[in-house]
PDB file of N, CA and C in Angstrom:
ATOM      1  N   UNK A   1    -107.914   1.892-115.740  1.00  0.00           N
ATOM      2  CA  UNK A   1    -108.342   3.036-116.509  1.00  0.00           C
ATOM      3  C   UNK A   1    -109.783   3.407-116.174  1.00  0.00           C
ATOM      4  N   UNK A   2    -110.448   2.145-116.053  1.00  0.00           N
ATOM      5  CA  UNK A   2    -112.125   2.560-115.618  1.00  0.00           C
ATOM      6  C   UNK A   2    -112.182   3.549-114.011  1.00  0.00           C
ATOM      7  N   UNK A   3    -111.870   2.814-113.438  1.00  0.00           N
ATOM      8  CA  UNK A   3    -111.472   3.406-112.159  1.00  0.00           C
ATOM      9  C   UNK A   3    -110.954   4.827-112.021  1.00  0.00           C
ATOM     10  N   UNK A   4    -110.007   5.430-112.655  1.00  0.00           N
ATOM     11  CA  UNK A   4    -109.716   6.802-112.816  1.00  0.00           C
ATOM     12  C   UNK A   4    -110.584   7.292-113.732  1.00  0.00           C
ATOM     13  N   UNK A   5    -111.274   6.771-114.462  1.00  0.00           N
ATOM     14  CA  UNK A   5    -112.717   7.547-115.320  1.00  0.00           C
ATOM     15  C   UNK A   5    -113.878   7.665-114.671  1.00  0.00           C
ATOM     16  N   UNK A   6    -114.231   6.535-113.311  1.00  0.00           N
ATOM     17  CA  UNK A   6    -114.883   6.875-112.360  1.00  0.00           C
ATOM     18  C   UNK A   6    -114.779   7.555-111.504  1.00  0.00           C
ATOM     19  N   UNK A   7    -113.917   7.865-110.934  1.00  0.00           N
ATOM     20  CA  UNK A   7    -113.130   8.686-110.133  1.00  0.00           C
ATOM     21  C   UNK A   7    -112.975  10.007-110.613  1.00  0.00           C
ATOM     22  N   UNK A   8    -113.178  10.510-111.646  1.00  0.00           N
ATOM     23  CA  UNK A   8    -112.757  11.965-112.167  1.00  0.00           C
ATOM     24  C   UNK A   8    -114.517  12.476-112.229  1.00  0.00           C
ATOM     25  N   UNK A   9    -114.744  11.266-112.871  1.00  0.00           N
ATOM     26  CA  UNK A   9    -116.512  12.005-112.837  1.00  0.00           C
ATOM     27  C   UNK A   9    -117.311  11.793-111.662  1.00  0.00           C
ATOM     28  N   UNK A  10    -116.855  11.400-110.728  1.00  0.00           N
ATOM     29  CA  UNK A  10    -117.146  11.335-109.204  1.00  0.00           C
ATOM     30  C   UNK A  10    -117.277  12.458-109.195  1.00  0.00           C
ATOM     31  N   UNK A  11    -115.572  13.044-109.094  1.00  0.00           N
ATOM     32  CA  UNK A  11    -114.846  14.474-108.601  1.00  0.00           C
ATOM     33  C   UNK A  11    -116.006  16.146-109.124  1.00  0.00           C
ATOM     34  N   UNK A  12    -115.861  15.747-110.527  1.00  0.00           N
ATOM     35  CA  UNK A  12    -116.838  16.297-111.329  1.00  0.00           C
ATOM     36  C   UNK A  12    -117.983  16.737-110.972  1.00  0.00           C
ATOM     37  N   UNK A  13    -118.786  15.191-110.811  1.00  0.00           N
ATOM     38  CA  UNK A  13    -120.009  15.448-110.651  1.00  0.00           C
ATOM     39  C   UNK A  13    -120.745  15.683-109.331  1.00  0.00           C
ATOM     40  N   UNK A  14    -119.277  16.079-108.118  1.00  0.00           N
ATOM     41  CA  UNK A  14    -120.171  16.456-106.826  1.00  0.00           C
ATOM     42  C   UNK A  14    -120.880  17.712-106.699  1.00  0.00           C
ATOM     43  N   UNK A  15    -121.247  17.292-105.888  1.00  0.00           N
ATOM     44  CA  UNK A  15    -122.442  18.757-105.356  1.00  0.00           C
ATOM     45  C   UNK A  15    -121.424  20.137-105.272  1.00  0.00           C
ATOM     46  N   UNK A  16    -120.858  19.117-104.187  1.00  0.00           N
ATOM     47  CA  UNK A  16    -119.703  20.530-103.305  1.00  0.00           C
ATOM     48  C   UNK A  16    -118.936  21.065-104.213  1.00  0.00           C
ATOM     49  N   UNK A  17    -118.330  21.000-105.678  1.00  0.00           N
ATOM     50  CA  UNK A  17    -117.848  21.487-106.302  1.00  0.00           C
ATOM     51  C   UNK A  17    -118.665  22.390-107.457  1.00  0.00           C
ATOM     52  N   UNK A  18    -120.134  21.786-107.774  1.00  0.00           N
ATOM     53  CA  UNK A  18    -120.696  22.900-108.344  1.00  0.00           C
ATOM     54  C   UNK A  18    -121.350  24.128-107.772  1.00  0.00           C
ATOM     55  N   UNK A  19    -121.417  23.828-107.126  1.00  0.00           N
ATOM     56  CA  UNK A  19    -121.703  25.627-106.166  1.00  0.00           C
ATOM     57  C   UNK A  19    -120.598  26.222-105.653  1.00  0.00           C
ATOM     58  N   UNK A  20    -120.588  27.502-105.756  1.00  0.00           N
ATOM     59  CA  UNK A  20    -119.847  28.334-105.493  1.00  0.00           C
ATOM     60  C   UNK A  20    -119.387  28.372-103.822  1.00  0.00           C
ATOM     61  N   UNK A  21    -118.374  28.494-103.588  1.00  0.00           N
ATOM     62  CA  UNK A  21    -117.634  28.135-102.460  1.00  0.00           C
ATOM     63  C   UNK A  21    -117.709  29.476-101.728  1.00  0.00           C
ATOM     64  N   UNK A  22    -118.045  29.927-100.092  1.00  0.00           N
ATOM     65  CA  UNK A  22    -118.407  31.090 -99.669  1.00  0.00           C
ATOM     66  C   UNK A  22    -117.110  31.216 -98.863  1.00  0.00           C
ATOM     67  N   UNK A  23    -116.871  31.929 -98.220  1.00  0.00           N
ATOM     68  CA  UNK A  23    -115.815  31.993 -97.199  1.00  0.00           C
ATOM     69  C   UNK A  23    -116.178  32.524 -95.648  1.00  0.00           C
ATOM     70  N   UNK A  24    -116.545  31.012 -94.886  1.00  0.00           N
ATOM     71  CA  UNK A  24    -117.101  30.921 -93.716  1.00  0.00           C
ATOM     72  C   UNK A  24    -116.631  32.725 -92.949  1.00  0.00           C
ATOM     73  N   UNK A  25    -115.006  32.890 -93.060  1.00  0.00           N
ATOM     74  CA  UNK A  25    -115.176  33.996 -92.214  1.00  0.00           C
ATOM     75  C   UNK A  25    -115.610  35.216 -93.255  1.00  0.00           C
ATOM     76  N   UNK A  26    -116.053  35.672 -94.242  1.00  0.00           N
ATOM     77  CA  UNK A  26    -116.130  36.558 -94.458  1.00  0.00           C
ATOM     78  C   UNK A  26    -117.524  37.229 -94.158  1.00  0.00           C
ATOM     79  N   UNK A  27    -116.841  38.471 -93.413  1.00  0.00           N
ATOM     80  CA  UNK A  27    -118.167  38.898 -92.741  1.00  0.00           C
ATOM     81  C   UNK A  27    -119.404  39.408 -93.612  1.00  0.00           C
ATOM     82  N   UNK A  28    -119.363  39.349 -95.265  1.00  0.00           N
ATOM     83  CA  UNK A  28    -119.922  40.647 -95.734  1.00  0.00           C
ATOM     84  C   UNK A  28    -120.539  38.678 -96.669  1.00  0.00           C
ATOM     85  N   UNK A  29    -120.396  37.767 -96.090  1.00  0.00           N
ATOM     86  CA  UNK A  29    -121.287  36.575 -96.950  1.00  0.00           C
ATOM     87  C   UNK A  29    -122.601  36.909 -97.300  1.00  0.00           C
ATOM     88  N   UNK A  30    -122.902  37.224 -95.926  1.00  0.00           N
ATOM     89  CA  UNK A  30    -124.486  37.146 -96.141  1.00  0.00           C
ATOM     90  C   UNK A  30    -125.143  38.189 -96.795  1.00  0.00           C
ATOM     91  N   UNK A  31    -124.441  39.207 -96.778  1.00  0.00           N
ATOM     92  CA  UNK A  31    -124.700  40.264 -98.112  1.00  0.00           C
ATOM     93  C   UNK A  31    -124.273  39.572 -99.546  1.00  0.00           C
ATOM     94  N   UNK A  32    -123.436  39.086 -99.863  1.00  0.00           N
ATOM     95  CA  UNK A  32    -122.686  38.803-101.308  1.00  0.00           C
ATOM     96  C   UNK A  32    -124.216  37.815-101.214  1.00  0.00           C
ATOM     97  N   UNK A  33    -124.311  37.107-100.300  1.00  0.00           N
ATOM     98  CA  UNK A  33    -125.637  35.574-100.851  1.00  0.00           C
ATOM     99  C   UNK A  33    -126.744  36.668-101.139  1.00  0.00           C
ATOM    100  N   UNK A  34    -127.208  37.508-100.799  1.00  0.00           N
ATOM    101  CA  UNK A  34    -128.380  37.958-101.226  1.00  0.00           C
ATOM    102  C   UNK A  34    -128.246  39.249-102.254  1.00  0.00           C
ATOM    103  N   UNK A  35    -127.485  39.537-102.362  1.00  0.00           N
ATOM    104  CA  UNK A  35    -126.992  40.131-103.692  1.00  0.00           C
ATOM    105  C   UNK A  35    -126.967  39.247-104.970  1.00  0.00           C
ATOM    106  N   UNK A  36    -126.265  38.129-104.811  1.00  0.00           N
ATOM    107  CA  UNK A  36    -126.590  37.039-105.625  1.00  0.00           C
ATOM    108  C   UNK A  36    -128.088  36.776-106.086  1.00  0.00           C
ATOM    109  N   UNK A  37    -128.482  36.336-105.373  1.00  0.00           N
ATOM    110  CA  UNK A  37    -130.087  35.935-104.948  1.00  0.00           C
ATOM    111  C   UNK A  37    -130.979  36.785-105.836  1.00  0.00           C
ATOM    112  N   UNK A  38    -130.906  37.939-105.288  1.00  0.00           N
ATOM    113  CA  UNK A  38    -131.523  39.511-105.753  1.00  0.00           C
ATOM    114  C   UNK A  38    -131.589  39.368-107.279  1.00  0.00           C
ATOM    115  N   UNK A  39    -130.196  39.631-107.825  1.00  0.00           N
ATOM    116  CA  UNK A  39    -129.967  39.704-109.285  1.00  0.00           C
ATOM    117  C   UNK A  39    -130.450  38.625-110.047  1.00  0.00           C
ATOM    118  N   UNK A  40    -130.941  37.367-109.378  1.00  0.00           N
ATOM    119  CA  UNK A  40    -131.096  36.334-110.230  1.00  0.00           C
ATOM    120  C   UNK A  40    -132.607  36.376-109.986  1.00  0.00           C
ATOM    121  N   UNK A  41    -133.166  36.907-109.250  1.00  0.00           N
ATOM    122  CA  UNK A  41    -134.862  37.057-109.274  1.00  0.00           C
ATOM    123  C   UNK A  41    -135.200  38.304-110.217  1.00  0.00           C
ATOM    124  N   UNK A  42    -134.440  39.720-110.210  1.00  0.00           N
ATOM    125  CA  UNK A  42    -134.521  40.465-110.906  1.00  0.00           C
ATOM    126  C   UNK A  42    -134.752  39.851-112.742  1.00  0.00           C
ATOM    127  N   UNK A  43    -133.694  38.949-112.828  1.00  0.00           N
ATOM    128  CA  UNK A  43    -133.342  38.401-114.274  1.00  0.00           C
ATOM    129  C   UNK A  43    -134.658  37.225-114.450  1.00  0.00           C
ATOM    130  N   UNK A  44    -135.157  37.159-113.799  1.00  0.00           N
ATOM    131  CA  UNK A  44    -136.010  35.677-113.424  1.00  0.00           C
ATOM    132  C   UNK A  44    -137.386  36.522-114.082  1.00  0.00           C
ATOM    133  N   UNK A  45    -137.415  37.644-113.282  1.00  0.00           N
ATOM    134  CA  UNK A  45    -138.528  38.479-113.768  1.00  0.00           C
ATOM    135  C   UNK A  45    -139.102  38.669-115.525  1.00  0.00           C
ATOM    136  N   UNK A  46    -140.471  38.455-115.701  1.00  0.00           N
ATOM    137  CA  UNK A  46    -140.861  38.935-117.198  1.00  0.00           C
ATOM    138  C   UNK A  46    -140.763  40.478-117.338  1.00  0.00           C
ATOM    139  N   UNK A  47    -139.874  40.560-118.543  1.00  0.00           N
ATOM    140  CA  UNK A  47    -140.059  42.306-118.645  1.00  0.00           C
ATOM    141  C   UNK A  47    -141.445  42.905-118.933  1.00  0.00           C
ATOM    142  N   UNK A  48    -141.785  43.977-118.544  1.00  0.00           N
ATOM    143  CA  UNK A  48    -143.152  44.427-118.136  1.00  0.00           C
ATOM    144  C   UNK A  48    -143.373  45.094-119.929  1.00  0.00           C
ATOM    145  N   UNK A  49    -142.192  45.910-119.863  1.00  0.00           N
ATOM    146  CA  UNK A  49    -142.190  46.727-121.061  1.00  0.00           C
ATOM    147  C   UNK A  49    -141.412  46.394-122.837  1.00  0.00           C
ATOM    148  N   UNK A  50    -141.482  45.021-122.917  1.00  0.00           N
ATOM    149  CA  UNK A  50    -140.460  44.826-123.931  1.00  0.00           C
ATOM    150  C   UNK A  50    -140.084  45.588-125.539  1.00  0.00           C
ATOM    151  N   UNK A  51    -141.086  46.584-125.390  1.00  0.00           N
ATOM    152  CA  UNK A  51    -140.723  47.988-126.379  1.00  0.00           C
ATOM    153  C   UNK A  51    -138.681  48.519-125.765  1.00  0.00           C
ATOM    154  N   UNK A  52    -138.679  48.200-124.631  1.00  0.00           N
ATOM    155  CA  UNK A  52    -137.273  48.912-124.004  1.00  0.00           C
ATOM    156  C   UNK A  52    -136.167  47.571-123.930  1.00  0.00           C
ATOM    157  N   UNK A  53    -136.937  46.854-124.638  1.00  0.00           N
ATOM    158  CA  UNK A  53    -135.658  45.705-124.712  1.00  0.00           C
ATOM    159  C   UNK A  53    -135.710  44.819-123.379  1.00  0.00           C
ATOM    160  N   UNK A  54    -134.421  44.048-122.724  1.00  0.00           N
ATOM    161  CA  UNK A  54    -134.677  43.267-122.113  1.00  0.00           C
ATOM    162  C   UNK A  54    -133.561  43.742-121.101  1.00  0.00           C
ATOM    163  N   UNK A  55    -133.890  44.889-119.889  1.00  0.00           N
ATOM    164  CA  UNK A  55    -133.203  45.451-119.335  1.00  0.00           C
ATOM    165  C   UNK A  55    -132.988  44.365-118.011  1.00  0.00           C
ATOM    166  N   UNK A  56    -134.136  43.651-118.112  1.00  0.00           N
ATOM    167  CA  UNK A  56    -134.552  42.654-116.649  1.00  0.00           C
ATOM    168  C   UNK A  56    -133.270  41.798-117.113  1.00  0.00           C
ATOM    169  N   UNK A  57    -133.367  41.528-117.768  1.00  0.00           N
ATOM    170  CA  UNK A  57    -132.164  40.054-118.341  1.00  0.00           C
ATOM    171  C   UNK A  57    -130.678  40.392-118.289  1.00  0.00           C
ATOM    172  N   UNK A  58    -130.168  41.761-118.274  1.00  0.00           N
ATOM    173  CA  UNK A  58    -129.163  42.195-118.429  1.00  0.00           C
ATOM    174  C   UNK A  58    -128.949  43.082-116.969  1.00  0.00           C
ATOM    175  N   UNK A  59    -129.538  43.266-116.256  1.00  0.00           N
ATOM    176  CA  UNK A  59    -129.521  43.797-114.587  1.00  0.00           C
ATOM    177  C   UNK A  59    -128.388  42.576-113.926  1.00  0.00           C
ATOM    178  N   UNK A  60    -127.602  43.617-113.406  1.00  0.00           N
ATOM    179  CA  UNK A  60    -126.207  42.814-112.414  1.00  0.00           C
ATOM    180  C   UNK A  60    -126.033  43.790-111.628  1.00  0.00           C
ATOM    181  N   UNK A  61    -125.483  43.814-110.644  1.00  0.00           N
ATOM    182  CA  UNK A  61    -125.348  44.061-109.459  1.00  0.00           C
ATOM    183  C   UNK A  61    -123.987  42.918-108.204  1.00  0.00           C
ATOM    184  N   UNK A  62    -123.428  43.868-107.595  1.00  0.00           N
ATOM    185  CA  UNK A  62    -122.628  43.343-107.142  1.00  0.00           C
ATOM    186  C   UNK A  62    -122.213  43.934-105.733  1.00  0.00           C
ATOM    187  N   UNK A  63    -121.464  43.523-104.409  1.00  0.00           N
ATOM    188  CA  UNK A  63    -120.555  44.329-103.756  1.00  0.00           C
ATOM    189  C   UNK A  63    -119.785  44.803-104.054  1.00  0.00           C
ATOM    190  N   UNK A  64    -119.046  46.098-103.589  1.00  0.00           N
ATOM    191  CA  UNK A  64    -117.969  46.486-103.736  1.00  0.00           C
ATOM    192  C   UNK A  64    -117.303  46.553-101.944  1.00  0.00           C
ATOM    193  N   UNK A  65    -116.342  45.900-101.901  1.00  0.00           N
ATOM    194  CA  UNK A  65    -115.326  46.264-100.897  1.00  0.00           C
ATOM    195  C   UNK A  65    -114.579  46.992-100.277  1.00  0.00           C
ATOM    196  N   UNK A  66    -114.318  47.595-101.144  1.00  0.00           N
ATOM    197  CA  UNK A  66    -113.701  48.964-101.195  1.00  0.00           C
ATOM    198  C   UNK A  66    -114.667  50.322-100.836  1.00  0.00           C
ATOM    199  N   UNK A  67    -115.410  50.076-101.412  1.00  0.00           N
ATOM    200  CA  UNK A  67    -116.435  51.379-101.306  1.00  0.00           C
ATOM    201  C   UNK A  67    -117.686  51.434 -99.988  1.00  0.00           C
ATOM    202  N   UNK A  68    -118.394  49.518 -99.791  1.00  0.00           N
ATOM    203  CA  UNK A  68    -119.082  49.359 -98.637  1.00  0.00           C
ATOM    204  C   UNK A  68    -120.246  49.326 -99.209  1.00  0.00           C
ATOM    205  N   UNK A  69    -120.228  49.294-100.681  1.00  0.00           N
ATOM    206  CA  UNK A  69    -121.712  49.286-101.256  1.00  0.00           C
ATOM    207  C   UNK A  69    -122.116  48.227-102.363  1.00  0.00           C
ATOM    208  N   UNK A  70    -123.480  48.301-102.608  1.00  0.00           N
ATOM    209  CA  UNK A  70    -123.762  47.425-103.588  1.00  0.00           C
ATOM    210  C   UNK A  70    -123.815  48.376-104.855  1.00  0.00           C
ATOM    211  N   UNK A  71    -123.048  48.023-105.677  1.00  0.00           N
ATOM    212  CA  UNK A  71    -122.651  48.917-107.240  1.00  0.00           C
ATOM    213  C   UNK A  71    -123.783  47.921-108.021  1.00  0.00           C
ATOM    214  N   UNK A  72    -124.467  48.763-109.200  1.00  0.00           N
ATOM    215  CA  UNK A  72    -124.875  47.941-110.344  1.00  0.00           C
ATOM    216  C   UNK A  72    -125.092  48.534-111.373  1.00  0.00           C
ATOM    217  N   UNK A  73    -125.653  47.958-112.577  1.00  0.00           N
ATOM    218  CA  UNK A  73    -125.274  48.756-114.043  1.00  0.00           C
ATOM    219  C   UNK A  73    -126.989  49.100-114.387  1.00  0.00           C
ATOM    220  N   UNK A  74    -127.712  49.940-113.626  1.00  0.00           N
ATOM    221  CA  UNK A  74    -128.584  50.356-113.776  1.00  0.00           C
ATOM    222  C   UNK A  74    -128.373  51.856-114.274  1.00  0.00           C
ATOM    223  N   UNK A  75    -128.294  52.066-114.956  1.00  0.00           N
ATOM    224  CA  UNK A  75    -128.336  53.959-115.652  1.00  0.00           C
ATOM    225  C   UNK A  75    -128.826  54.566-116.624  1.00  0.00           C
ATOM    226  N   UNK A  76    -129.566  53.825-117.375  1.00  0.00           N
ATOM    227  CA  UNK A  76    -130.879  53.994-118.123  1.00  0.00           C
ATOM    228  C   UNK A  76    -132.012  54.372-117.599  1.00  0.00           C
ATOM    229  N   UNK A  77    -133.142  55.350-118.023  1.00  0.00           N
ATOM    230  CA  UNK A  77    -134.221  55.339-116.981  1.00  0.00           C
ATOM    231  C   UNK A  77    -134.928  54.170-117.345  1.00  0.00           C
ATOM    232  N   UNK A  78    -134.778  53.425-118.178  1.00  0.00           N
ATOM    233  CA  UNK A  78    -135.344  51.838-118.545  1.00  0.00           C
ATOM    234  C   UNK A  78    -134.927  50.833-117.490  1.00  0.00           C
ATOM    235  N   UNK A  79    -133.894  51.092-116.711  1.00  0.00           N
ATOM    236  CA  UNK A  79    -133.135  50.328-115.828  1.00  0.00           C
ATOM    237  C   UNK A  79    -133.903  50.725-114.579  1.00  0.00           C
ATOM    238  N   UNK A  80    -134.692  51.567-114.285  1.00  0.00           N
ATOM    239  CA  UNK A  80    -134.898  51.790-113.190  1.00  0.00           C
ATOM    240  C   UNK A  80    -135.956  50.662-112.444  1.00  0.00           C
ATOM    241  N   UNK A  81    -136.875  50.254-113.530  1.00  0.00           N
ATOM    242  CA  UNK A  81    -137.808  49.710-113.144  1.00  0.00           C
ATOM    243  C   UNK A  81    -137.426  47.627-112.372  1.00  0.00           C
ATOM    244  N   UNK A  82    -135.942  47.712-113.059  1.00  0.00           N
ATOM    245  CA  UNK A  82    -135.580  46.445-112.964  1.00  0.00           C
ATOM    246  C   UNK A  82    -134.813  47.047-111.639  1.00  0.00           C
ATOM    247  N   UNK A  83    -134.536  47.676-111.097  1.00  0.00           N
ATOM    248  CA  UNK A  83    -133.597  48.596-109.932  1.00  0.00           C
ATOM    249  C   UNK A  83    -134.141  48.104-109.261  1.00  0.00           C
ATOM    250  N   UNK A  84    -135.463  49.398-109.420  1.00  0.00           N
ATOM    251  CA  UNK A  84    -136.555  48.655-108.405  1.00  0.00           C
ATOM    252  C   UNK A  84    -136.945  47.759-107.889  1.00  0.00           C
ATOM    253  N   UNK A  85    -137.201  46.745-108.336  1.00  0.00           N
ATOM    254  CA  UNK A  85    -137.739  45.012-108.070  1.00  0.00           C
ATOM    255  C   UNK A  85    -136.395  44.535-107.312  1.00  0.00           C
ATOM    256  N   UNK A  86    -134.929  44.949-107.686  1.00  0.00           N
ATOM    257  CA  UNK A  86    -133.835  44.918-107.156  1.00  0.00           C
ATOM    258  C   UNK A  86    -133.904  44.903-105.587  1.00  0.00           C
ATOM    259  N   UNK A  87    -133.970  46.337-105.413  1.00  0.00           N
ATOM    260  CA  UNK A  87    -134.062  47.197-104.030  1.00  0.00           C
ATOM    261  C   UNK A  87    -135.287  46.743-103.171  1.00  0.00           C
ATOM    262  N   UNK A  88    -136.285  46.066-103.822  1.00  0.00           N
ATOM    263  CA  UNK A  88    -137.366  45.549-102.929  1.00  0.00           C
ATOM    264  C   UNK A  88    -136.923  44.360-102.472  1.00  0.00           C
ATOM    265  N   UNK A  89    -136.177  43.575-103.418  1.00  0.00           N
ATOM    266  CA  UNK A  89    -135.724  42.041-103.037  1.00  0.00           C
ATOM    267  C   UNK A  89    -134.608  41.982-101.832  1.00  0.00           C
ATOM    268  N   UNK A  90    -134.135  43.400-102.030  1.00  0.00           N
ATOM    269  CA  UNK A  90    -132.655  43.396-100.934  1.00  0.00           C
ATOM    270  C   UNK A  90    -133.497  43.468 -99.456  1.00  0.00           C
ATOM    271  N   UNK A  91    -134.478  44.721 -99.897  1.00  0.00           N
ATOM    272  CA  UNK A  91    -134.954  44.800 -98.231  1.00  0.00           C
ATOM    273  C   UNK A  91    -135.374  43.663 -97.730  1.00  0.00           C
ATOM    274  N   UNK A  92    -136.205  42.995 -98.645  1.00  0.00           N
ATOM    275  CA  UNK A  92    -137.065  41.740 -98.196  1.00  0.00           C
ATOM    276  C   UNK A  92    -135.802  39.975 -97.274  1.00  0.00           C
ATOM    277  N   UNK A  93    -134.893  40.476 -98.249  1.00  0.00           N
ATOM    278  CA  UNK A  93    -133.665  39.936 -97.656  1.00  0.00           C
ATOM    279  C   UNK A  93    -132.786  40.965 -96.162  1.00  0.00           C
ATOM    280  N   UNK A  94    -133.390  41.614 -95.816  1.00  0.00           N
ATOM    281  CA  UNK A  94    -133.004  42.435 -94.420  1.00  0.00           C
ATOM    282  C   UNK A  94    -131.300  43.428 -94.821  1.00  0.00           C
ATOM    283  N   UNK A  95    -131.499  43.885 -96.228  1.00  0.00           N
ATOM    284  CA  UNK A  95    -130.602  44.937 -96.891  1.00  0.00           C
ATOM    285  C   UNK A  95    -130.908  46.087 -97.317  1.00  0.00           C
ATOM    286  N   UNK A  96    -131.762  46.724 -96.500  1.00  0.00           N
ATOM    287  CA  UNK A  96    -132.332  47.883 -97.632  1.00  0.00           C
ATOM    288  C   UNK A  96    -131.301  48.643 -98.215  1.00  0.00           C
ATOM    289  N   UNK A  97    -131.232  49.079 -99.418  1.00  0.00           N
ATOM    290  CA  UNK A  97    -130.564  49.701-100.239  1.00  0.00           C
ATOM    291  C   UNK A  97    -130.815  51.445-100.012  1.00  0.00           C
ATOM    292  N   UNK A  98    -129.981  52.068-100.239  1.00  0.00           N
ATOM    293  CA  UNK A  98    -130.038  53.849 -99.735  1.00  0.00           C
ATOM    294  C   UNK A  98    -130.382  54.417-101.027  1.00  0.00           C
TER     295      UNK A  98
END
């Protein structure tokens, strides 16, 4: 019984299973990794203006496949400023955003 209780929290507690698994051939990785990346520095960020709430904390962003673009839920002009810091992080990652 010890042995399969070691064994499960082995399984558990590896590396390779808590990170998210990429898919060597997919060509559009290295966009999805810095899209990732992006949104979590955006959220990482102190909001400048917290009279407008906490737009930095709630900024996501994603690929779309279908379309060839990066979609995100910026549409507030309060959102813009967290956009921004967005779109600087993509270029800086070799994505500039249009």
């Amino acid at each position: 019984m010890r042995k399969r209780l070691a064994l499960a929290l082995t399984i558990i507690a590896s590396p390779a299973l808590a990170q998210p698994q990429t898919n060597p051939t997919d060509p559009n990785a290295a966009l999805k990794s810095a899209v990732r990346a992006c949104v979590r520095h955006v959220r990482n960020m102190p909001n400048p203006n917290p009279v407008y709430g906490d737009s930095y904390k709630h900024f996501d962003a994603f690929y779309n496949p279908a379309s060839g673009r990066v979609e995100n839920n910026a549409f507030l002009n309060v959102d813009q400023q967290a956009l921004y810091v967005f779109r600087e992080c993509m270029a800086e990652h070799n994505y500039p955003l249009k």
